[in-house]
C-alpha atoms as a PDB file:
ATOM      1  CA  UNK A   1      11.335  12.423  13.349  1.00  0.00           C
ATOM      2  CA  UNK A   2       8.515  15.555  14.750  1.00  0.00           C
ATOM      3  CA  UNK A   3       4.760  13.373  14.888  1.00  0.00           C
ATOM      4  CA  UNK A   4       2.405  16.165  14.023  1.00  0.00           C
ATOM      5  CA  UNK A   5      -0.246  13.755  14.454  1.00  0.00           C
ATOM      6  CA  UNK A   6      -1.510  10.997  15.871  1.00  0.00           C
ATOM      7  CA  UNK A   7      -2.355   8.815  13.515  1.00  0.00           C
ATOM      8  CA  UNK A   8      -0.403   7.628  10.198  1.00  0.00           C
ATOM      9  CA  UNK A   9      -0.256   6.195   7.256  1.00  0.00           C
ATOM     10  CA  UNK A  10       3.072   4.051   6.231  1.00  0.00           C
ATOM     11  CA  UNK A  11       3.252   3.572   2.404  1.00  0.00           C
ATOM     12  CA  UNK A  12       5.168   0.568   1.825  1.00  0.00           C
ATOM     13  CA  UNK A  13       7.203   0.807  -1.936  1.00  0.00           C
ATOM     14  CA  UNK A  14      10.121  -0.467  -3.753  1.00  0.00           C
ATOM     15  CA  UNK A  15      12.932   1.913  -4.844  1.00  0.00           C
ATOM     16  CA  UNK A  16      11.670   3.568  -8.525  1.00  0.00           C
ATOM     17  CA  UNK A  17      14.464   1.515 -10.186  1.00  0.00           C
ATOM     18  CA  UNK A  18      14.102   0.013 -13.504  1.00  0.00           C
ATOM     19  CA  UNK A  19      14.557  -3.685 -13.324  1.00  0.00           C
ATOM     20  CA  UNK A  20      13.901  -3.775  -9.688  1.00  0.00           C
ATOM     21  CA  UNK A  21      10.455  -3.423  -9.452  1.00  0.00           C
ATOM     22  CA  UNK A  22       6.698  -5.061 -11.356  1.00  0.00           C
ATOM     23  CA  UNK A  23       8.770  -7.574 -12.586  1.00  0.00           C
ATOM     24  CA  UNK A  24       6.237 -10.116 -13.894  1.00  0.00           C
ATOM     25  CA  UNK A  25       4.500  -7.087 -15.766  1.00  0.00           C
ATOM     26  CA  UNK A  26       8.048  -5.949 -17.190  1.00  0.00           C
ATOM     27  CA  UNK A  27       8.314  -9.684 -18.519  1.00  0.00           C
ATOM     28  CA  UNK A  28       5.602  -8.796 -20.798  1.00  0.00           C
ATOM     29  CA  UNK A  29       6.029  -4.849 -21.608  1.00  0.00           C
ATOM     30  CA  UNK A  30       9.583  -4.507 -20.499  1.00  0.00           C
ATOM     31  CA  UNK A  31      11.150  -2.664 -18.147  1.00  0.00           C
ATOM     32  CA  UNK A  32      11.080   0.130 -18.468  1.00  0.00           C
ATOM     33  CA  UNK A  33       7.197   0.780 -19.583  1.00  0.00           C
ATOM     34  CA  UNK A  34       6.982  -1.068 -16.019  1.00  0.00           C
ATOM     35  CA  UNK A  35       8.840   1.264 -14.024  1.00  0.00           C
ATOM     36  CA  UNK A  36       6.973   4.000 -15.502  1.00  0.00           C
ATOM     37  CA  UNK A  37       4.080   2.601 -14.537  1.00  0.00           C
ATOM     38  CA  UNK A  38       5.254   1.784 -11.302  1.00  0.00           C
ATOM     39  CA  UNK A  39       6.022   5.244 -10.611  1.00  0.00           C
ATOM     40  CA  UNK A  40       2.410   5.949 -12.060  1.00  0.00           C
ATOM     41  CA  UNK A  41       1.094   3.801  -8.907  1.00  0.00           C
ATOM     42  CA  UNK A  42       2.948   5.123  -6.395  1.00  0.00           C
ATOM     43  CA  UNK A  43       2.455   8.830  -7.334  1.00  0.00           C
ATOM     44  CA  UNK A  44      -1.575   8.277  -7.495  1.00  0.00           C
ATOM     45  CA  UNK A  45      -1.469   6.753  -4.030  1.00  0.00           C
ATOM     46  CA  UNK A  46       0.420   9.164  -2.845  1.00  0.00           C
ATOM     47  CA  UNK A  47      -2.152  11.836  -3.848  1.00  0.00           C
ATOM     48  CA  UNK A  48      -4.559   9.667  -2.477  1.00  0.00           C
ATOM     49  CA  UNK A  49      -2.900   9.071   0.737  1.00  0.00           C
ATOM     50  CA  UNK A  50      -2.452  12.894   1.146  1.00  0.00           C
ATOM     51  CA  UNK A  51      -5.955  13.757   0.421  1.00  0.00           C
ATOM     52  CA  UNK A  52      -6.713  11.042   2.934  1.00  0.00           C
ATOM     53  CA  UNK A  53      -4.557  12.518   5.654  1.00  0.00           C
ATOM     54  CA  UNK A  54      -6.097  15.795   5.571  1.00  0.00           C
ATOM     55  CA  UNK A  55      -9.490  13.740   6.352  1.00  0.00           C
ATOM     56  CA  UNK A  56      -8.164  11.804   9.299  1.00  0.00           C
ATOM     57  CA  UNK A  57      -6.182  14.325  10.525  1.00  0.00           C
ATOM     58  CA  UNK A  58      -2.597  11.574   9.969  1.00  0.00           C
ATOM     59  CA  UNK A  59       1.063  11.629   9.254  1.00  0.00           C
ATOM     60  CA  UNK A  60       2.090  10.037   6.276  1.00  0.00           C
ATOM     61  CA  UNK A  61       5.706   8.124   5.814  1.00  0.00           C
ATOM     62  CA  UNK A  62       7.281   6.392   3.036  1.00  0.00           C
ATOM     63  CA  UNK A  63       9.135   2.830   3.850  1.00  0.00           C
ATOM     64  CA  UNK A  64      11.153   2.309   0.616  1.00  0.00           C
ATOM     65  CA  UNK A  65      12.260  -1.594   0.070  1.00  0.00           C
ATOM     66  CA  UNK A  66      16.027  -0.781  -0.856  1.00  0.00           C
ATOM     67  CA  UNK A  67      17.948  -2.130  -3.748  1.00  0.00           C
ATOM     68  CA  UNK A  68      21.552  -3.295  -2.880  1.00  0.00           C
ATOM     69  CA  UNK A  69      21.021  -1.981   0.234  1.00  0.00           C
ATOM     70  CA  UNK A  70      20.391   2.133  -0.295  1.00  0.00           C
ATOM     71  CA  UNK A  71      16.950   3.368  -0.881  1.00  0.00           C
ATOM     72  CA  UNK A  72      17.386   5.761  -4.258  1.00  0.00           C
ATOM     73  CA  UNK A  73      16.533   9.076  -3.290  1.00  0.00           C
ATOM     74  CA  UNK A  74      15.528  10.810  -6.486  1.00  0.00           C
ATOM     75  CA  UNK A  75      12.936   9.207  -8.290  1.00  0.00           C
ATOM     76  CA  UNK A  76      10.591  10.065  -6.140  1.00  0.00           C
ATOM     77  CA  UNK A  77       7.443  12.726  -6.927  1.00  0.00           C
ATOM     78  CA  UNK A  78       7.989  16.179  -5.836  1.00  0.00           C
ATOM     79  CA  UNK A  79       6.745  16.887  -1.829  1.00  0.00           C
ATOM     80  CA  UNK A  80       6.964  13.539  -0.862  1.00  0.00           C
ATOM     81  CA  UNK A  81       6.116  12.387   2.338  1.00  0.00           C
ATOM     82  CA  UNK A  82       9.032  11.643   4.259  1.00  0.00           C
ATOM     83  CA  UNK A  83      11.507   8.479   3.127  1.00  0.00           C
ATOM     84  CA  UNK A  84      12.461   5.139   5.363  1.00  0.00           C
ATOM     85  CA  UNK A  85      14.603   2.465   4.560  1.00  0.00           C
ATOM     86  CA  UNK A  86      12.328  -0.680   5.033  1.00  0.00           C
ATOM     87  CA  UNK A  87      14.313  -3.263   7.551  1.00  0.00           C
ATOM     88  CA  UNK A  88      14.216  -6.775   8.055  1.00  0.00           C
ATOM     89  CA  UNK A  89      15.059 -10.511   6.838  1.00  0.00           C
ATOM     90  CA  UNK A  90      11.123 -10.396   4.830  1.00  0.00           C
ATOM     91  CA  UNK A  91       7.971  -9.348   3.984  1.00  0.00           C
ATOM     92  CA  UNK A  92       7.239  -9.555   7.167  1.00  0.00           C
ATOM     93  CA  UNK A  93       9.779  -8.438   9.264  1.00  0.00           C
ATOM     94  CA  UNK A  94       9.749  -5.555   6.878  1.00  0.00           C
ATOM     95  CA  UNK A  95       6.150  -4.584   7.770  1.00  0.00           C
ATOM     96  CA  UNK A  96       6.395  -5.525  11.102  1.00  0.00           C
ATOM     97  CA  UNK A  97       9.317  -3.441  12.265  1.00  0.00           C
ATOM     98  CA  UNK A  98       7.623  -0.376   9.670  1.00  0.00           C
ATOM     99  CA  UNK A  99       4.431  -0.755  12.371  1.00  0.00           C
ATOM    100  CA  UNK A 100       6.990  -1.072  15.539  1.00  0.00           C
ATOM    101  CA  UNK A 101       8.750   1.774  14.562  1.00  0.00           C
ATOM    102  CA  UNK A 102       5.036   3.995  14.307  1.00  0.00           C
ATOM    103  CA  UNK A 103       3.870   2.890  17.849  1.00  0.00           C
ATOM    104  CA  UNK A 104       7.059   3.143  19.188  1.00  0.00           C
ATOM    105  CA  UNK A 105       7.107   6.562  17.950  1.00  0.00           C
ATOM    106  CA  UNK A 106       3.891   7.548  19.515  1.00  0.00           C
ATOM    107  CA  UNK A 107       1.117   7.107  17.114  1.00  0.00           C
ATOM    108  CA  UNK A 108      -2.080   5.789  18.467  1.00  0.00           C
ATOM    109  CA  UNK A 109      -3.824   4.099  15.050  1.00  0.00           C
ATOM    110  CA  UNK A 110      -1.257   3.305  11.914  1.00  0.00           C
ATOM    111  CA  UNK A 111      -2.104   1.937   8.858  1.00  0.00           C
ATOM    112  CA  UNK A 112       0.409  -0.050   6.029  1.00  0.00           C
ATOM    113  CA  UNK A 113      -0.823   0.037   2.989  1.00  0.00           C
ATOM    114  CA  UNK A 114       0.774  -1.534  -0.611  1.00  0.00           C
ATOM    115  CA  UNK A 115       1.388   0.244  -3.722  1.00  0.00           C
ATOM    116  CA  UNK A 116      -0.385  -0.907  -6.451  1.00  0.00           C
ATOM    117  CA  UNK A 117      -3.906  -0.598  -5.566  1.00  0.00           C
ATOM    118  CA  UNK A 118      -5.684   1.725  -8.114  1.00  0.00           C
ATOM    119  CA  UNK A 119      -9.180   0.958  -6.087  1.00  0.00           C
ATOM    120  CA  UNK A 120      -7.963   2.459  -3.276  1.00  0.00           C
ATOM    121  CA  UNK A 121     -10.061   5.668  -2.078  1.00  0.00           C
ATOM    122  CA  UNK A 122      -9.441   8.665   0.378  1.00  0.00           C
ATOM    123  CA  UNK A 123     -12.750   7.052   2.125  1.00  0.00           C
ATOM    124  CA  UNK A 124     -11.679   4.112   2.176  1.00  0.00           C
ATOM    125  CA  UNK A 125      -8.266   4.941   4.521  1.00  0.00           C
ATOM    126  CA  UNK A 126     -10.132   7.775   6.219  1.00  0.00           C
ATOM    127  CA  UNK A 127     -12.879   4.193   6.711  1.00  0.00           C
ATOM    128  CA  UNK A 128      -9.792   2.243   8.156  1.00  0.00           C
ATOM    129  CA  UNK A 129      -8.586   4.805  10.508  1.00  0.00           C
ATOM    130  CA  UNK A 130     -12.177   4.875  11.929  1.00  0.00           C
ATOM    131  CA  UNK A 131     -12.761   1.145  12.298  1.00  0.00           C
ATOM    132  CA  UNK A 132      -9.545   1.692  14.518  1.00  0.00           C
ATOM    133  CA  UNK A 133     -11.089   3.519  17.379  1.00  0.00           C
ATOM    134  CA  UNK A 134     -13.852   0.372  18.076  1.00  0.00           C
ATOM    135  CA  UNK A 135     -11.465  -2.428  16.794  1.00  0.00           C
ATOM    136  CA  UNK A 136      -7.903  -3.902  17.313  1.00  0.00           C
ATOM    137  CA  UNK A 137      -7.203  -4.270  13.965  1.00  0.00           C
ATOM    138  CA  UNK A 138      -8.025  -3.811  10.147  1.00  0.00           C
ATOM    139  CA  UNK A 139      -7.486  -5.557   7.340  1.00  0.00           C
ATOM    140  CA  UNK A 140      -8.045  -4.878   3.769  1.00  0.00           C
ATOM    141  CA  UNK A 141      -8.007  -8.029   1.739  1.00  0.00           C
ATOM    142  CA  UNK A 142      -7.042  -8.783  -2.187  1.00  0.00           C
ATOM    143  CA  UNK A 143      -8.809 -10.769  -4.601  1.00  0.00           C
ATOM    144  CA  UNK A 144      -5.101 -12.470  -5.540  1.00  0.00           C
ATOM    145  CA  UNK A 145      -5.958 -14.020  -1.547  1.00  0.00           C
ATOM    146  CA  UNK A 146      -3.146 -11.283  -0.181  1.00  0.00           C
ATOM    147  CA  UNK A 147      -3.793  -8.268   1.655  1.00  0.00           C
ATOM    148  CA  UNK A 148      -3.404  -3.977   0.663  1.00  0.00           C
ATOM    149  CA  UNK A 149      -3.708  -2.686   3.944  1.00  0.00           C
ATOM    150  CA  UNK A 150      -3.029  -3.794   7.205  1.00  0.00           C
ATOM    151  CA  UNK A 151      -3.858  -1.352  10.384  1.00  0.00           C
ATOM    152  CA  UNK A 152      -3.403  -1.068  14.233  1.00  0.00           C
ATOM    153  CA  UNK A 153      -4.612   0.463  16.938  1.00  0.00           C
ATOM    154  CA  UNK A 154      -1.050   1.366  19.447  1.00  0.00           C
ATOM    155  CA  UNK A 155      -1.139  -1.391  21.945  1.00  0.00           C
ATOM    156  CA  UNK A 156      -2.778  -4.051  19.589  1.00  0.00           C
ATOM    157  CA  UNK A 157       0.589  -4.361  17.144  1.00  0.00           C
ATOM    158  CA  UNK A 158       1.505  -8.536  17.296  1.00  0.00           C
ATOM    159  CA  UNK A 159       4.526  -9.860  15.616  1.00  0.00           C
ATOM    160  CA  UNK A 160       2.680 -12.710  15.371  1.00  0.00           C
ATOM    161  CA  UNK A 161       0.126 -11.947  12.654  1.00  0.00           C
ATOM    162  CA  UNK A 162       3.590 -11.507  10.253  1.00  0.00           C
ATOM    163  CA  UNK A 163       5.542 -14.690  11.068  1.00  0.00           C
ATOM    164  CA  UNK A 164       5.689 -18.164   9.731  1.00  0.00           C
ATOM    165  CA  UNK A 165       3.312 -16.915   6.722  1.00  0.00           C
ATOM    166  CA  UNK A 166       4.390 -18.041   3.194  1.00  0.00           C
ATOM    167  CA  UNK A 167       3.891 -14.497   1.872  1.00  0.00           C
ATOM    168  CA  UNK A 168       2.635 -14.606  -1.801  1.00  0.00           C
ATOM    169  CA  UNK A 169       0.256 -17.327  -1.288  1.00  0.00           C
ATOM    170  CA  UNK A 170      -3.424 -17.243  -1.816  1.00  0.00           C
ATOM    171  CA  UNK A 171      -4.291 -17.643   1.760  1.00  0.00           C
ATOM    172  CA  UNK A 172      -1.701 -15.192   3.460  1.00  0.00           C
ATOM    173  CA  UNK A 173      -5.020 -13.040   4.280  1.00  0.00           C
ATOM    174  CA  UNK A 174      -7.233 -15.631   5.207  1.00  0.00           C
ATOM    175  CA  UNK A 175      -3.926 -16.382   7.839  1.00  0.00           C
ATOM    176  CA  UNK A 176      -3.740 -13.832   8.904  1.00  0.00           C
ATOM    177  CA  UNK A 177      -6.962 -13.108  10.272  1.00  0.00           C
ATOM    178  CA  UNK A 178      -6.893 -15.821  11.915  1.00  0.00           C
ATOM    179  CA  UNK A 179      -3.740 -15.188  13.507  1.00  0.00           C
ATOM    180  CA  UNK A 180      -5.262 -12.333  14.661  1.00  0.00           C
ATOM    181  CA  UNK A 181      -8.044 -13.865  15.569  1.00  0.00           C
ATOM    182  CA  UNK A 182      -6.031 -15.641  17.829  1.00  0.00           C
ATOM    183  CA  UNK A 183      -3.689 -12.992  19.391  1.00  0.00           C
ATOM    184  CA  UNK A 184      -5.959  -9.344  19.630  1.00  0.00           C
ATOM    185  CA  UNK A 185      -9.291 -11.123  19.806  1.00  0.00           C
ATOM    186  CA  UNK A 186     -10.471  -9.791  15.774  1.00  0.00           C
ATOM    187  CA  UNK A 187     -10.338  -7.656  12.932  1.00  0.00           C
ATOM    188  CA  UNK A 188     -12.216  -5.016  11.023  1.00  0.00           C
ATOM    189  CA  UNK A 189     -12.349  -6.558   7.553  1.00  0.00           C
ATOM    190  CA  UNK A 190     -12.323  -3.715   4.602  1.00  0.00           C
ATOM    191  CA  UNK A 191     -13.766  -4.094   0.988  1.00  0.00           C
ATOM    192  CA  UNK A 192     -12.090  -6.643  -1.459  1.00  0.00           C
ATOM    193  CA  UNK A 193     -10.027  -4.831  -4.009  1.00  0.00           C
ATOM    194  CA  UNK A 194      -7.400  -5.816  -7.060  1.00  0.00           C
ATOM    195  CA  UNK A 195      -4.102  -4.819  -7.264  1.00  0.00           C
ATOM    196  CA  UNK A 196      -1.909  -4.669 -10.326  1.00  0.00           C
ATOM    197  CA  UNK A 197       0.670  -7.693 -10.642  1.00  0.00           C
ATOM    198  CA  UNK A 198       0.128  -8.962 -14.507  1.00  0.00           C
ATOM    199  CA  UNK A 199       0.187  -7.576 -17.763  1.00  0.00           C
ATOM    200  CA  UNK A 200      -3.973  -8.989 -17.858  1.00  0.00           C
ATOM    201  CA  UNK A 201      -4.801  -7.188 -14.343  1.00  0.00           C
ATOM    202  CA  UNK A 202      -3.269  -3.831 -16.201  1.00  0.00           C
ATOM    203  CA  UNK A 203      -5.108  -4.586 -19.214  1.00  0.00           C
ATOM    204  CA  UNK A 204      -8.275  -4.497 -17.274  1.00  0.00           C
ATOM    205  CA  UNK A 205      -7.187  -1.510 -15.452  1.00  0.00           C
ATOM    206  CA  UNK A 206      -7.177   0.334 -18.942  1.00  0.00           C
ATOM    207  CA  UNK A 207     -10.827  -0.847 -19.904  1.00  0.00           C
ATOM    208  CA  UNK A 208     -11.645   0.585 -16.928  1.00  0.00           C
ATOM    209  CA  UNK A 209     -10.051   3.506 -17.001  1.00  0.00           C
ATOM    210  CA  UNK A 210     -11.285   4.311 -20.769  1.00  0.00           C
ATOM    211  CA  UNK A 211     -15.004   3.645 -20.061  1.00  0.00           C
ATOM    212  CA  UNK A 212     -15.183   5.036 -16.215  1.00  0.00           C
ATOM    213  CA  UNK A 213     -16.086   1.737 -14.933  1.00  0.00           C
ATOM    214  CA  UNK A 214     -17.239   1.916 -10.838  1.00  0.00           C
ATOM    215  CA  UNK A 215     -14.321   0.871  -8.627  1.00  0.00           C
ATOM    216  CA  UNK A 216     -11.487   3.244 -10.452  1.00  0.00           C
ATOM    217  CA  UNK A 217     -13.238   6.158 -11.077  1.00  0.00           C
ATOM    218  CA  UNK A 218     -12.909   7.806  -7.421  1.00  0.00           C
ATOM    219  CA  UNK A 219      -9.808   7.642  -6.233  1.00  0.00           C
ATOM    220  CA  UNK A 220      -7.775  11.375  -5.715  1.00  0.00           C
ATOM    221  CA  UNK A 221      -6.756  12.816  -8.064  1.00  0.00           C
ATOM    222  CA  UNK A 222      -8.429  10.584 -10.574  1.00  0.00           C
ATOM    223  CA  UNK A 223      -6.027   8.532 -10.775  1.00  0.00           C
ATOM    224  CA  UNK A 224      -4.228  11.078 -12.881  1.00  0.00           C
ATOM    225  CA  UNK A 225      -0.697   9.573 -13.235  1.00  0.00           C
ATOM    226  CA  UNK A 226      -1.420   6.043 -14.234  1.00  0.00           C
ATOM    227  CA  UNK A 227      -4.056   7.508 -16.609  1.00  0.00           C
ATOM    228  CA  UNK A 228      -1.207   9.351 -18.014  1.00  0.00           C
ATOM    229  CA  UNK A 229       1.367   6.640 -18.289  1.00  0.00           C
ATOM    230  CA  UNK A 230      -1.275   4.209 -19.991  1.00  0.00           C
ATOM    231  CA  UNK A 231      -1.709   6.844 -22.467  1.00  0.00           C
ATOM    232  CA  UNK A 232       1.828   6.967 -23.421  1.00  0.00           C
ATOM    233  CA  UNK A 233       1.856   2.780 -23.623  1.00  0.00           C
ATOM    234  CA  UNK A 234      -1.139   3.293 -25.890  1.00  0.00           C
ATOM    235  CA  UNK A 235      -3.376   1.113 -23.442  1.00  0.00           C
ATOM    236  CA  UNK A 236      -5.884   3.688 -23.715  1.00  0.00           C
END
């Protein structure tokens, strides 16, 4: 595929199918009130993403995690960046070969970043991107001990930093800075933020939402789809 830029952001999602993806939150609200806010998250970081890209001057790509072995196609919002098929035995080998594929397609900075991240700003990516041109590497830590983004500069991209990690695990970030530590010499460490896994960290997500509590109030365009699909669960 054309690079238009050089620098890009790889949006790593699940296929929009109900059943398939939040499942812990759809073991409390069912699901199909978690697919729809699923498709809430990915939407609003989308915007976000976009918004970003026009800041740092970036590509942006989708890398779909496929279920029974096709990515769904519709589901999707409308313009959507451009769809990949995520690739590999895990977590890891998924994001790795997502990177791989970016470098070895030319871009000079890349950044992965997760899909459930409300927090996450325009600033904050267009931040990353930045921290790119004096460091290897950046990282943008959890508060579950996981990270949201991960980001490398072209010829600092090491297979090791996703290998032999036990990936949902409250110190896969603290490992993998120091695997990186260890193999590109450091990391550019971003602000903590929360993503959305339980029906409680949604819950929270609402209060802030309804009283425009600092941390989700900035994020393009406002966060505008999961606002709307909260609405329609009557969380706020």
């Amino acid at each position: 595929m054309k690079r238009n830029n050089s620098r890009c952001i790889l949006l790593f999602v699940k296929a929009p199918v109900e059943g398939f993806v939040k499942k812990r939150l759809a073991a409390r609200i069912g699901a199909q009130d978690a697919l729809r806010v699923y498709r809430a998250f990915v939407s609003d970081v989308i915007a976000t993403s976009k918004c970003a890209a026009s800041m740092a001057h970036s590509d942006i790509r989708i890398y779909c995690r496929s279920k029974d072995g096709e990515c769904v196609e519709n589901g999707w919002p409308e313009n959507s960046p451009p769809l990949f098929v995520q690739e590999g035995a895990d977590l890891g080998g998924r994001m790795y070969n997502a990177l791989h594929h970016a470098a070895t397609d030319g871009y000079s900075r890349f950044l992965l970043v997760g899909s459930d991240i409300p927090e996450l700003t325009e600033d904050l990516l267009a931040g990353a991107f930045s921290a790119l041109e004096t460091h290897p590497a950046v990282i943008g830590p959890a508060v579950d001990g996981g990270y949201y983004l991960i980001g490398f500069a072209q010829n600092s991209l090491v297979k090791e930093a996703f290998t032999d990690i036990t990936w949902s695990r409250p110190d896969v970030f603290e490992k993998t800075v120091e695997r990186l530590g260890e193999t590109v010499g450091g990391v550019h460490v971003l602000e903590r933020l929360s993503d959305i896994d339980t029906f409680e960290d949604l819950l929270l997500l609402a209060d802030q939402l309804a009283s425009g509590s600092a941390g989700v109030a900035k994020p393009a365009p406002n966060l505008f789809h999961t606002r709307q699909a909260l609405r329609k669960m009557g969380l706020i």
